[in-house]
N, C-alpha and C. Protein backbone atom coordinates (compact mmCIF):
# COMPACT_ATOMS: atom_id res chain seq x y z
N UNK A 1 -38.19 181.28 23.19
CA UNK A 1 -37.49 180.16 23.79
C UNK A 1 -38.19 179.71 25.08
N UNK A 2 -38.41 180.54 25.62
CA UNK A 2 -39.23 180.33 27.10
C UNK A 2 -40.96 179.54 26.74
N UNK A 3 -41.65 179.85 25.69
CA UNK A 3 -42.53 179.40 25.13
C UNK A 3 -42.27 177.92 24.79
N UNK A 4 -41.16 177.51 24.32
CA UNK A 4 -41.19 176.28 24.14
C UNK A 4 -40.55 175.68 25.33
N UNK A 5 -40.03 175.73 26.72
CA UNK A 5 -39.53 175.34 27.54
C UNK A 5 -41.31 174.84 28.25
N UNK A 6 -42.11 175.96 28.66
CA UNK A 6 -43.00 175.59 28.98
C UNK A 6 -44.14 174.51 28.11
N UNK A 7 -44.09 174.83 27.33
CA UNK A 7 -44.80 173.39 26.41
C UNK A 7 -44.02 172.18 26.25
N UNK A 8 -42.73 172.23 26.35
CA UNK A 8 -42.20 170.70 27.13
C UNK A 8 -42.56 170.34 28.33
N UNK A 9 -42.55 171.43 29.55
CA UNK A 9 -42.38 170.86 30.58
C UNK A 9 -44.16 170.27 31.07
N UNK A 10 -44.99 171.12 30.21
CA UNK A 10 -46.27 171.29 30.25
C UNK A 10 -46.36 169.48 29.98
N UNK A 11 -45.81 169.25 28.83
CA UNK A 11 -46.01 168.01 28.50
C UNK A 11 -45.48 166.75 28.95
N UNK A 12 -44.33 166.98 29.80
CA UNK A 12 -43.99 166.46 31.06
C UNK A 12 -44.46 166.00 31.39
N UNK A 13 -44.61 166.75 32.32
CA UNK A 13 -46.22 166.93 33.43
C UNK A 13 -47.51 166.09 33.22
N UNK A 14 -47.44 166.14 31.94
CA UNK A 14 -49.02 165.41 31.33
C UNK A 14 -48.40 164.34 30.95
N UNK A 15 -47.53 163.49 30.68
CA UNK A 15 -46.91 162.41 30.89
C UNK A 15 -47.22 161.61 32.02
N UNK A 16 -46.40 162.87 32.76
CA UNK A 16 -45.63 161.65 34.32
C UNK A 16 -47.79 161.74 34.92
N UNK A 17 -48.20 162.58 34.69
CA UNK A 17 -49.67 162.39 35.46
C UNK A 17 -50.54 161.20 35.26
N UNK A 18 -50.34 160.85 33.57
CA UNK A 18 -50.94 159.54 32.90
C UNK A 18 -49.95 158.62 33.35
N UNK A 19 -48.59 158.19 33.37
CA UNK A 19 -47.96 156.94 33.47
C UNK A 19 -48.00 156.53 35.31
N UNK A 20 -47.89 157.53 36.37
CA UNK A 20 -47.86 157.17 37.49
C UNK A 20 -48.68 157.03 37.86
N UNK A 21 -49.84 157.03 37.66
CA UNK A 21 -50.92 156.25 38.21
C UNK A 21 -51.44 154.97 37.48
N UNK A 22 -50.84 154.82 36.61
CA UNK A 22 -51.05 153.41 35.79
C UNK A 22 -49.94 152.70 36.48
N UNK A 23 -48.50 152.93 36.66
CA UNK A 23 -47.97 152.11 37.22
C UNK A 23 -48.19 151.87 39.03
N UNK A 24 -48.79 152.55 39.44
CA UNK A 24 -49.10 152.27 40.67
C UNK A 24 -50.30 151.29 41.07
N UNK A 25 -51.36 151.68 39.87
CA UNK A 25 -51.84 150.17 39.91
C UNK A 25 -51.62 149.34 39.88
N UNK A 26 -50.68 149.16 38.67
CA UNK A 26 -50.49 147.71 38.10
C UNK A 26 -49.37 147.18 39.50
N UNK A 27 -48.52 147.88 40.25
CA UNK A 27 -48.24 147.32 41.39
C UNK A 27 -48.97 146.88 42.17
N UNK A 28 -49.97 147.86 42.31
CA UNK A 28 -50.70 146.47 43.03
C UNK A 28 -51.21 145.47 42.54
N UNK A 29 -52.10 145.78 41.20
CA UNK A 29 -52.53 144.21 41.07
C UNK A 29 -51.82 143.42 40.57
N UNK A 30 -50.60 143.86 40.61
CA UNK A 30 -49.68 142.42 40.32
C UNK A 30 -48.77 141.54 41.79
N UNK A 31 -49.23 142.36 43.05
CA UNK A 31 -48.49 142.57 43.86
C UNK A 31 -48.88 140.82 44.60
N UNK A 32 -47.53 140.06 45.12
CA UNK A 32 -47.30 138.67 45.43
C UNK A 32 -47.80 139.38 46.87
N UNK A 33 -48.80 138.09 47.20
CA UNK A 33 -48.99 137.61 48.53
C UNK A 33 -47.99 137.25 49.67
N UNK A 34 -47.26 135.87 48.73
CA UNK A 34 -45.79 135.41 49.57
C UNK A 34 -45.01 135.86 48.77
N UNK A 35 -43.81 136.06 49.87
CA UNK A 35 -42.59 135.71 49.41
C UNK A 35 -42.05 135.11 48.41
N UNK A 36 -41.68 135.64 47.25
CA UNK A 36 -41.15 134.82 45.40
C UNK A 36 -40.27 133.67 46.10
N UNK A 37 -39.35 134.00 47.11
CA UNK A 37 -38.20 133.47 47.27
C UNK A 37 -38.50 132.43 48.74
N UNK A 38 -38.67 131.34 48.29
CA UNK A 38 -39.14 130.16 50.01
C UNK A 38 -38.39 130.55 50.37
N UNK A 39 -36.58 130.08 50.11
CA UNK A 39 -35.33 129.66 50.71
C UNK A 39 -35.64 130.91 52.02
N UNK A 40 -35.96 132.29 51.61
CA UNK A 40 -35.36 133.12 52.61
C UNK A 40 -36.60 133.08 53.39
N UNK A 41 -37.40 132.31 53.52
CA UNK A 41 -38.54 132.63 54.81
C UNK A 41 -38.07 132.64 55.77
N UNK A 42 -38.20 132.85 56.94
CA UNK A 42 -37.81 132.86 58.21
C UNK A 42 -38.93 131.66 59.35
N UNK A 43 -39.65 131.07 58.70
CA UNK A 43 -40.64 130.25 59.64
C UNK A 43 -39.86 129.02 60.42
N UNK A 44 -38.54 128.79 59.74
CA UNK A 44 -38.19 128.05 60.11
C UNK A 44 -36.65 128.02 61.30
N UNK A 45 -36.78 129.16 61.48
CA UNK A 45 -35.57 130.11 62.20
C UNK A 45 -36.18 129.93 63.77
N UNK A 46 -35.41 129.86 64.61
CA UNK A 46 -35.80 129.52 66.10
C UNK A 46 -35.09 130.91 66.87
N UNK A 47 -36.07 131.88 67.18
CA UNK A 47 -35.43 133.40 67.52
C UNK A 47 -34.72 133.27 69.34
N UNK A 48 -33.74 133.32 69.87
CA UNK A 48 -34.00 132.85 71.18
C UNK A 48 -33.69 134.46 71.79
C-alpha cells in the first residue's frame, strides 16, 4: 500500500514540476501592459 502511495505522489510531483512552469510562462507572455479596464485608471483623479 505504501508502494503505491509513493508512485502517486511521485507522479504528482512530476506533474505539478511540468505544468508550473509552463503556466508561469505563459503568464508572462500573455501578460497586459495596460490596464484591460480604462474606466478604472486613475490619470484622471486630482490627488490633493
Amino acid at each position: 500500500m505504501i508502494s503505491k502511495i509513493r508512485k502517486r505522489h511521485r507522479l504528482i510531483w512530476l506533474i505539478l514540476a511540468v505544468i508550473l512552469p509552463l503556466l508561469l510562462a505563459a503568464s508572462i507572455a500573455f501578460r497586459h501592459n495596460q490596464p484591460t479596464n480604462e474606466k478604472n485608471s486613475r490619470k484622471g483623479i486630482i490627488h490633493r
